[in-house]
ModelCIF file with pLDDT and N, C-alpha, C, O atoms, coordinates in Angstrom:
data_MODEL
#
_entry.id   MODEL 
#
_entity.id                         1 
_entity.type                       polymer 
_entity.pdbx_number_of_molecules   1 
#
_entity_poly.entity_id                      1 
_entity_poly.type                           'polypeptide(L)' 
_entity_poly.nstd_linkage                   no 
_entity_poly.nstd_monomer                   no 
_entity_poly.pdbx_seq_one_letter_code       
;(UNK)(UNK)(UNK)(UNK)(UNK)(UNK)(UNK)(UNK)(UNK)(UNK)(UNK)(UNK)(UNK)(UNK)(UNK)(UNK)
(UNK)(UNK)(UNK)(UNK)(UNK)(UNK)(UNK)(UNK)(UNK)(UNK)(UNK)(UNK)(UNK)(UNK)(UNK)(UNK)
(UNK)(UNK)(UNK)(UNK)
;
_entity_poly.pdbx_seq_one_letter_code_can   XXXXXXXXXXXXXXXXXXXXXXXXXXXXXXXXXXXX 
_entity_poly.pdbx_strand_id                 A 
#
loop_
_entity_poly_seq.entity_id 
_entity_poly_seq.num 
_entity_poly_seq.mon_id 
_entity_poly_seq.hetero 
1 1  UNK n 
1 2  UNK n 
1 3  UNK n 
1 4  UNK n 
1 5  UNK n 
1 6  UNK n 
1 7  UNK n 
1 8  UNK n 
1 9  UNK n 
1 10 UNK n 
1 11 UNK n 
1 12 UNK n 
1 13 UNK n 
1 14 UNK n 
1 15 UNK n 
1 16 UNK n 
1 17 UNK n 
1 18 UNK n 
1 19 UNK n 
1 20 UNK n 
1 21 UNK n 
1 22 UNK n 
1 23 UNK n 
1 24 UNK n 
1 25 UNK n 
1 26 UNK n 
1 27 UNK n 
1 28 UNK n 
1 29 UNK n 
1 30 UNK n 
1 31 UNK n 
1 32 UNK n 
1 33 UNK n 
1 34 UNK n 
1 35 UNK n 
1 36 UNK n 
#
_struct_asym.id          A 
_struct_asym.entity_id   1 
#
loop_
_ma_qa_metric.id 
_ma_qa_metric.mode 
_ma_qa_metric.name 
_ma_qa_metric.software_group_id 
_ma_qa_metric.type 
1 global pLDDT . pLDDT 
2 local  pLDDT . pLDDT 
#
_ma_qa_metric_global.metric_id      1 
_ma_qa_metric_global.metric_value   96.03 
_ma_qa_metric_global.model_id       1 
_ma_qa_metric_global.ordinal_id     1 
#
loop_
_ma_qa_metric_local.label_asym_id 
_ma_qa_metric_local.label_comp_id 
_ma_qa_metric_local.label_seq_id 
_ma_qa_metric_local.metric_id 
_ma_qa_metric_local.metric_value 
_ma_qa_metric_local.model_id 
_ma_qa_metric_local.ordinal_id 
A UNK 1  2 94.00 1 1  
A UNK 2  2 95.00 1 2  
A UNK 3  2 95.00 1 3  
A UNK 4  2 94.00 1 4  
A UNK 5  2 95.00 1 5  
A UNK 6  2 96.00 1 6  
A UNK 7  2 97.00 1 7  
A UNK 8  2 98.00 1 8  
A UNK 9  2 98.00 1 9  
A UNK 10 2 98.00 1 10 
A UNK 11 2 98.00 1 11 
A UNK 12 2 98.00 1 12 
A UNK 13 2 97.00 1 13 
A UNK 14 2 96.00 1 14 
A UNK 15 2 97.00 1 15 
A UNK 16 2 97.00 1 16 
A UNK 17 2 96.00 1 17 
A UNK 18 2 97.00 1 18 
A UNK 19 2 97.00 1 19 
A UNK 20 2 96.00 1 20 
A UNK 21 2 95.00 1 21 
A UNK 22 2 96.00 1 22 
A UNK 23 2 95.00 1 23 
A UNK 24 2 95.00 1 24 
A UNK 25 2 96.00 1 25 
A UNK 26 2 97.00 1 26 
A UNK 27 2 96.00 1 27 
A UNK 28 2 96.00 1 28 
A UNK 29 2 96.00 1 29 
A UNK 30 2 96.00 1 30 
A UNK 31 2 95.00 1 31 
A UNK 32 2 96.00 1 32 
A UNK 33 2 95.00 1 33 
A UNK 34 2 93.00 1 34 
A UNK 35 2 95.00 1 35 
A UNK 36 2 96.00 1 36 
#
loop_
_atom_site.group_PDB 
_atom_site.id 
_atom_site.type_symbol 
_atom_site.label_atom_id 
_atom_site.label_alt_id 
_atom_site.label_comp_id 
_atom_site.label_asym_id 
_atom_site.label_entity_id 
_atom_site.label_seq_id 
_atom_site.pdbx_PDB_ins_code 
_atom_site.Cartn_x 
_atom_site.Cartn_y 
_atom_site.Cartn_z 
_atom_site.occupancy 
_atom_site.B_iso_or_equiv 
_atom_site.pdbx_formal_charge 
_atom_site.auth_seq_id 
_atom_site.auth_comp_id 
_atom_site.auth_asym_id 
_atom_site.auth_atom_id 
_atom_site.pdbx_PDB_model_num 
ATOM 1   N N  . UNK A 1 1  ? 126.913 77.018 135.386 1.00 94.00 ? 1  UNK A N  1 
ATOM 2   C CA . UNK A 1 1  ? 127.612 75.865 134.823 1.00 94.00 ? 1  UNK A CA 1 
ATOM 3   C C  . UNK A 1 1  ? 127.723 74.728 135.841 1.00 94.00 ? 1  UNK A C  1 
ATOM 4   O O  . UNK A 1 1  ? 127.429 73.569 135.550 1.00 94.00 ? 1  UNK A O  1 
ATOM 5   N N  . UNK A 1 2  ? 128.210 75.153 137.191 1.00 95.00 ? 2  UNK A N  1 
ATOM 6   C CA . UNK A 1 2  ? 128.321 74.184 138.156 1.00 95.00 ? 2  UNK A CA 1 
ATOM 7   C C  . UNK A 1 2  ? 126.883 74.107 139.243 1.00 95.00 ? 2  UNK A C  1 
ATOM 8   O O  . UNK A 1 2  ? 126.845 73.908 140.457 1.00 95.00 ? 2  UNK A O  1 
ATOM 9   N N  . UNK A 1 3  ? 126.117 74.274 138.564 1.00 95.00 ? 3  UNK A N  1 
ATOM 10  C CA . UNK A 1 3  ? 124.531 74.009 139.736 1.00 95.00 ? 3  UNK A CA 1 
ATOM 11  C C  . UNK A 1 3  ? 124.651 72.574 140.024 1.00 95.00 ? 3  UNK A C  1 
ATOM 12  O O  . UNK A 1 3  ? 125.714 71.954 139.986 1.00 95.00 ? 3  UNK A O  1 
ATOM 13  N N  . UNK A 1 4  ? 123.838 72.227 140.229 1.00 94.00 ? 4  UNK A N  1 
ATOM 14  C CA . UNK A 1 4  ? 123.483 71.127 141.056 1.00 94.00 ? 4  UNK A CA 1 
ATOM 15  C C  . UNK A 1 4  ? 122.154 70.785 140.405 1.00 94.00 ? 4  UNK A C  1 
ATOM 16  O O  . UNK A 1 4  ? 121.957 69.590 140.183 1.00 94.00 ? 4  UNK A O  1 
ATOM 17  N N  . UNK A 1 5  ? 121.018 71.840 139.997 1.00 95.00 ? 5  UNK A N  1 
ATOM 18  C CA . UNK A 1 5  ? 119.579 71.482 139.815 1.00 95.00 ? 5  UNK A CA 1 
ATOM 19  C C  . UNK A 1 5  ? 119.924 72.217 138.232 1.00 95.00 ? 5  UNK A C  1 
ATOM 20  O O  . UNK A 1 5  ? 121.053 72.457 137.804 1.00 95.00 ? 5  UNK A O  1 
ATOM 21  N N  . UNK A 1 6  ? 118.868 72.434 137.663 1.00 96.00 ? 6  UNK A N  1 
ATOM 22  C CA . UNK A 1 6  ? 118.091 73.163 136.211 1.00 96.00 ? 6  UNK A CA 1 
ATOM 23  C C  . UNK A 1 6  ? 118.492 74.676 136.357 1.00 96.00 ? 6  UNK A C  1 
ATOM 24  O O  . UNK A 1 6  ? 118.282 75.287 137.404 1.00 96.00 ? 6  UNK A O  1 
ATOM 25  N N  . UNK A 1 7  ? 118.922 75.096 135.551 1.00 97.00 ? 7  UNK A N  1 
ATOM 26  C CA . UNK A 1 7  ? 118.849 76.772 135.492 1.00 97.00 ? 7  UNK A CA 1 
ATOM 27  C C  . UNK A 1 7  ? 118.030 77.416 134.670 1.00 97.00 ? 7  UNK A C  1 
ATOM 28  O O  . UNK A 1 7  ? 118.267 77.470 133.463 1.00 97.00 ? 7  UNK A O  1 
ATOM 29  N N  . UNK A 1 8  ? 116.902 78.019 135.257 1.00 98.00 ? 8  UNK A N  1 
ATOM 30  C CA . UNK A 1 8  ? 115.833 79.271 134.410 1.00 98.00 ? 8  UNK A CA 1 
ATOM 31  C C  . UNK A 1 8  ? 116.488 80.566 134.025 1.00 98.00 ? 8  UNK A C  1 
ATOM 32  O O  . UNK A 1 8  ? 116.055 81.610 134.514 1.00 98.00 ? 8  UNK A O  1 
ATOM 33  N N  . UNK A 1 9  ? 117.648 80.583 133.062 1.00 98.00 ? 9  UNK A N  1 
ATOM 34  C CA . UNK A 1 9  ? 118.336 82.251 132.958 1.00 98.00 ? 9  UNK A CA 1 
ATOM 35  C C  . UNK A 1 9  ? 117.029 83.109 132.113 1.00 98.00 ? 9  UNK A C  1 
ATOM 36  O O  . UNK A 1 9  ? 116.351 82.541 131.258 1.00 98.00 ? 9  UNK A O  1 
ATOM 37  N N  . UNK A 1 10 ? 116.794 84.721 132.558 1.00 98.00 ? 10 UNK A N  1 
ATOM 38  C CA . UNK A 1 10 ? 116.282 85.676 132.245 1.00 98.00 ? 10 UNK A CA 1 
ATOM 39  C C  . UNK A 1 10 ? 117.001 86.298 131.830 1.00 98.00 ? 10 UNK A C  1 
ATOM 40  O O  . UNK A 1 10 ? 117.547 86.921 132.741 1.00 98.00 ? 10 UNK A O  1 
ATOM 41  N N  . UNK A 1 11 ? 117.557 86.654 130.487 1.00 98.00 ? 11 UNK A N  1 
ATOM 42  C CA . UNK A 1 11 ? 118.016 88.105 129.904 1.00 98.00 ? 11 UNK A CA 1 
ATOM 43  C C  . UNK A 1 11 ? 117.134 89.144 129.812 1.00 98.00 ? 11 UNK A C  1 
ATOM 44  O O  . UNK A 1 11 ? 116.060 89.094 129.212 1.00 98.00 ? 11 UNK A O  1 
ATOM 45  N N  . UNK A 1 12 ? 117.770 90.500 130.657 1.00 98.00 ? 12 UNK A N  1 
ATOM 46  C CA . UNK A 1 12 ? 116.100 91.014 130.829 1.00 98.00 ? 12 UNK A CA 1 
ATOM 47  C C  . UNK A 1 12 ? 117.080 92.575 131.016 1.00 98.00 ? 12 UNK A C  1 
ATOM 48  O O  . UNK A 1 12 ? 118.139 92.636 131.640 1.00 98.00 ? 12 UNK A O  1 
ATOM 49  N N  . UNK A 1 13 ? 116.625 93.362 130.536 1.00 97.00 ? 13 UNK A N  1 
ATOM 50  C CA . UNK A 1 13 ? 116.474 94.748 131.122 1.00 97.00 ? 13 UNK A CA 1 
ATOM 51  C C  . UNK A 1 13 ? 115.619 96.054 131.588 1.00 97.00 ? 13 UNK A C  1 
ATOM 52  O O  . UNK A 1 13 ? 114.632 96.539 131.034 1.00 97.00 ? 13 UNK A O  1 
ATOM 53  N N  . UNK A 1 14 ? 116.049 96.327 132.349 1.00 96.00 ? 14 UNK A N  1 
ATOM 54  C CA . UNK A 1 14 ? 114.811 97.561 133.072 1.00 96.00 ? 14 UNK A CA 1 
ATOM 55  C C  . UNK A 1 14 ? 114.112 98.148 132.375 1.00 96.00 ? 14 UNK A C  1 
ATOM 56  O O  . UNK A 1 14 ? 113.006 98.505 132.780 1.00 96.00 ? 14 UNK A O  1 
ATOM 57  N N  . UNK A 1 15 ? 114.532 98.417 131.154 1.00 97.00 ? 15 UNK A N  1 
ATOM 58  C CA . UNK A 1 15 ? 113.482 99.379 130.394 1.00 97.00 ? 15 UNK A CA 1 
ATOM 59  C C  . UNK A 1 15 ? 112.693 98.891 129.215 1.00 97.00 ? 15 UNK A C  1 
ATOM 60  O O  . UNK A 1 15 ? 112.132 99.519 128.317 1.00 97.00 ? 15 UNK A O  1 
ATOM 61  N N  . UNK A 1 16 ? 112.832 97.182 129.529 1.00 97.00 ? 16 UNK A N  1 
ATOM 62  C CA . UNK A 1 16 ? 112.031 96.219 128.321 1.00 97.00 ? 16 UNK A CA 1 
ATOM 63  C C  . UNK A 1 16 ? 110.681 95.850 129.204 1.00 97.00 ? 16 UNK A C  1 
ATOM 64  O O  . UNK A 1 16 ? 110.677 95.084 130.167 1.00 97.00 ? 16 UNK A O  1 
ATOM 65  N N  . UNK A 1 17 ? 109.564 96.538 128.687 1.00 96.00 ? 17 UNK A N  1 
ATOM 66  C CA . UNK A 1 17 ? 107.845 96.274 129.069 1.00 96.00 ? 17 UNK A CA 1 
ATOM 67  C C  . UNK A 1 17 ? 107.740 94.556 129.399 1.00 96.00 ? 17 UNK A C  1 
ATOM 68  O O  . UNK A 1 17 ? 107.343 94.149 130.491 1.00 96.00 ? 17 UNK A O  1 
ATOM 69  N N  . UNK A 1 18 ? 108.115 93.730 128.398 1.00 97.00 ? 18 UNK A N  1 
ATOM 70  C CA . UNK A 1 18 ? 108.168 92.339 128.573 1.00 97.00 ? 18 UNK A CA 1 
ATOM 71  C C  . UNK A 1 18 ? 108.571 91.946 129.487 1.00 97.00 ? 18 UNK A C  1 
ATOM 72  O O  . UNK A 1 18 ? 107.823 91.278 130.202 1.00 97.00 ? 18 UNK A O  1 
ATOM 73  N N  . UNK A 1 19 ? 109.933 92.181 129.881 1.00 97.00 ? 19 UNK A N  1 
ATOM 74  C CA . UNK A 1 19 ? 110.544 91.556 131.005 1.00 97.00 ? 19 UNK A CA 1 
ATOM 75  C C  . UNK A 1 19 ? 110.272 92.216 132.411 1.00 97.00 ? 19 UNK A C  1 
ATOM 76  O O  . UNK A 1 19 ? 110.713 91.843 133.498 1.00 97.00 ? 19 UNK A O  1 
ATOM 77  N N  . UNK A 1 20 ? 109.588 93.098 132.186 1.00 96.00 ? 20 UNK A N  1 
ATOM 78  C CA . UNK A 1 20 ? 108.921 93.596 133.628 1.00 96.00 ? 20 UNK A CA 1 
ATOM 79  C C  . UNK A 1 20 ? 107.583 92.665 133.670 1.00 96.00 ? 20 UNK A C  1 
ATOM 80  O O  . UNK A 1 20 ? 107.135 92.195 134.716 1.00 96.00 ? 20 UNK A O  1 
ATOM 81  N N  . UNK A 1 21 ? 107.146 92.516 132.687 1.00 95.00 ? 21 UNK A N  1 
ATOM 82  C CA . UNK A 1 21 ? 105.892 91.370 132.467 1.00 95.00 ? 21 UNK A CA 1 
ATOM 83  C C  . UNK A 1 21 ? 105.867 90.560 133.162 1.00 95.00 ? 21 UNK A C  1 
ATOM 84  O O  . UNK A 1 21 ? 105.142 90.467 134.153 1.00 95.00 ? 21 UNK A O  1 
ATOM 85  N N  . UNK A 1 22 ? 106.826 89.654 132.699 1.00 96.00 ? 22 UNK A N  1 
ATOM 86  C CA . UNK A 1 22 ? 107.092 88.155 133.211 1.00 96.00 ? 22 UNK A CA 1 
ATOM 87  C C  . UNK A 1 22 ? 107.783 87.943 134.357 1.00 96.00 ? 22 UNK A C  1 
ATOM 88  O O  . UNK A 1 22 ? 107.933 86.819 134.835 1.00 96.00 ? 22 UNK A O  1 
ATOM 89  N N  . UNK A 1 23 ? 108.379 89.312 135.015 1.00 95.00 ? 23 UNK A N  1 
ATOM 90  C CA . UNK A 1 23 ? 109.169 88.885 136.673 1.00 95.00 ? 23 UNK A CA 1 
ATOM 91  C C  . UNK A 1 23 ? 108.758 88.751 137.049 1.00 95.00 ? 23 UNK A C  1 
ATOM 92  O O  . UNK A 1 23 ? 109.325 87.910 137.746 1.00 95.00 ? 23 UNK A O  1 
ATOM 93  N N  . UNK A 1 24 ? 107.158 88.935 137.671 1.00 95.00 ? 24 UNK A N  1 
ATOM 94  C CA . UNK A 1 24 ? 106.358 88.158 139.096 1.00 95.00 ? 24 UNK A CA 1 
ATOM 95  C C  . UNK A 1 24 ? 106.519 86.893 137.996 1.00 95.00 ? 24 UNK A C  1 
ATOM 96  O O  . UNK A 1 24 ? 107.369 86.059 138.307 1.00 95.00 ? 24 UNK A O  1 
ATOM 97  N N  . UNK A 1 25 ? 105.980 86.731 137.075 1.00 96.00 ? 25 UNK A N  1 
ATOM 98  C CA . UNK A 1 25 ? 105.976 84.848 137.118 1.00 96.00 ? 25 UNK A CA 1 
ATOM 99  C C  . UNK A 1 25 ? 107.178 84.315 137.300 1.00 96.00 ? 25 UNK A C  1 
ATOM 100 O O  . UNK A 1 25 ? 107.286 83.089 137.302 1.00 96.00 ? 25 UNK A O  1 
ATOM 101 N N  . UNK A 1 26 ? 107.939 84.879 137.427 1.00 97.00 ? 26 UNK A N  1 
ATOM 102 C CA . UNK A 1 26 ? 109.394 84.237 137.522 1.00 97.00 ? 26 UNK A CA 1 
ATOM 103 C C  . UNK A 1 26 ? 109.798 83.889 138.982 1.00 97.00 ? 26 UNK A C  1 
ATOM 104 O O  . UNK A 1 26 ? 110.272 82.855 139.453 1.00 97.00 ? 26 UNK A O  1 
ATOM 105 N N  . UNK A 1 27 ? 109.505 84.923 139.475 1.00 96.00 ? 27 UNK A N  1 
ATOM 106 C CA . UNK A 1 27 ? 109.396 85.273 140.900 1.00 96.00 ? 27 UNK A CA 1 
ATOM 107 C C  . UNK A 1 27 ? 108.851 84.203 141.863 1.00 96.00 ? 27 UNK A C  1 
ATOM 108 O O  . UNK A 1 27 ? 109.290 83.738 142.915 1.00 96.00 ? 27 UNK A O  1 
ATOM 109 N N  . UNK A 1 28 ? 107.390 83.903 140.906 1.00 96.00 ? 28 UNK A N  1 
ATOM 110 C CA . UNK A 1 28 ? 106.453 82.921 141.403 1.00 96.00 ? 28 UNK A CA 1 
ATOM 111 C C  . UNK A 1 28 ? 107.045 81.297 141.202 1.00 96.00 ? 28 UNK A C  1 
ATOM 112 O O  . UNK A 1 28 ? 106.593 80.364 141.865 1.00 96.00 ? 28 UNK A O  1 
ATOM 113 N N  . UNK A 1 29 ? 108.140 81.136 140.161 1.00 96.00 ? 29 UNK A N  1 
ATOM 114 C CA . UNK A 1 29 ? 108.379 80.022 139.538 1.00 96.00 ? 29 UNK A CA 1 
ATOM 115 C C  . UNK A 1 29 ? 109.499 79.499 140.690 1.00 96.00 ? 29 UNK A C  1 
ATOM 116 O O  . UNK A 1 29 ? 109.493 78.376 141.194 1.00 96.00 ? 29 UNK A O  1 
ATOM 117 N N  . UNK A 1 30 ? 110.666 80.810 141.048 1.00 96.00 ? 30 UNK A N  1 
ATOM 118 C CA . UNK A 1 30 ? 111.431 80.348 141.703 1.00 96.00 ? 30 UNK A CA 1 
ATOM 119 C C  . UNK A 1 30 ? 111.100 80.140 143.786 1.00 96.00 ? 30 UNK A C  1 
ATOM 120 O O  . UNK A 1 30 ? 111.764 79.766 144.752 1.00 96.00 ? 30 UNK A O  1 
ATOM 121 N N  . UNK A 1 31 ? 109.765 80.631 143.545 1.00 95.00 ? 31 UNK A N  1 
ATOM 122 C CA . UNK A 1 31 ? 109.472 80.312 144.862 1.00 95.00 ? 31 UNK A CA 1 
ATOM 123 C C  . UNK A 1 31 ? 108.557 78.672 145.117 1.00 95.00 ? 31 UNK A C  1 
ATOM 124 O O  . UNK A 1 31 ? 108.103 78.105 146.111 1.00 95.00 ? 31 UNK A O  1 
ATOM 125 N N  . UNK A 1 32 ? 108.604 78.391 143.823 1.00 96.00 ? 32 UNK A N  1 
ATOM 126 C CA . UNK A 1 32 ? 107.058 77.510 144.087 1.00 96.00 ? 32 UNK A CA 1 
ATOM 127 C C  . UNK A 1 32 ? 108.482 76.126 143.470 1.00 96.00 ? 32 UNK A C  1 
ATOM 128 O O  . UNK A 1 32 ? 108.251 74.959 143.787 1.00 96.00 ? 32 UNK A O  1 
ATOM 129 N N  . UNK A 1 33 ? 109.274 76.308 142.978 1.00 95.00 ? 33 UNK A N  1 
ATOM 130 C CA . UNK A 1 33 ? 110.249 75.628 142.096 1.00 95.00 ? 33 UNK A CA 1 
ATOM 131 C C  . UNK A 1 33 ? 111.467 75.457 143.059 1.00 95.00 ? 33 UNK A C  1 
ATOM 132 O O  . UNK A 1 33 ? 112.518 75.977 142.684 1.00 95.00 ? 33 UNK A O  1 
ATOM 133 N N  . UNK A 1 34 ? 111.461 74.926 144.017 1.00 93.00 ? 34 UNK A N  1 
ATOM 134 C CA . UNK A 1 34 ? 113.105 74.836 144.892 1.00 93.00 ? 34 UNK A CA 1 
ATOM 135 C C  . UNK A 1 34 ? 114.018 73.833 144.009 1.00 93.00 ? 34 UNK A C  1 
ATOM 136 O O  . UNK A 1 34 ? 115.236 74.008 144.057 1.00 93.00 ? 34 UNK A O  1 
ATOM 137 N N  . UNK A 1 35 ? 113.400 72.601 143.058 1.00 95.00 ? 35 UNK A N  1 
ATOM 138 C CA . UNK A 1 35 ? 114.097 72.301 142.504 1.00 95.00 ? 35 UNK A CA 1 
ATOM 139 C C  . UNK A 1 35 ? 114.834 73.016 140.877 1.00 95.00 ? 35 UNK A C  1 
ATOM 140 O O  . UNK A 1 35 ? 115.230 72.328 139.937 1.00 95.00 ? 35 UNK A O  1 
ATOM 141 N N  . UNK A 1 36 ? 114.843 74.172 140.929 1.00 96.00 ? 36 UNK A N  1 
ATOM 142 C CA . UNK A 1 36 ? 115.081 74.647 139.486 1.00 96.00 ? 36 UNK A CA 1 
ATOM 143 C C  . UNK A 1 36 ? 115.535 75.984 140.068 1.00 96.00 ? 36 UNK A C  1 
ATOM 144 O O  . UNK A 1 36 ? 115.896 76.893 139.320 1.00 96.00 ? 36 UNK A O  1 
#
């Protein structure tokens, strides 16, 4: 609520195939993304 930049929220749990999918890109987003 109080950031400063954009927030990317993931609702995600361990035993959903999808969201194990998409954590390296996420991973990749918040490393390559300092503004977000």
């Amino acid at each position: 609520i109080h950031s400063d930049r954009p927030v990317l929220l993931d609702f995600w749990a361990p035993w959903c195939g999808p969201c194990r999918m998409i954590h390296p890109v996420l991973e990749e987003i918040a490393r390559e993304r300092p503004d977000v």
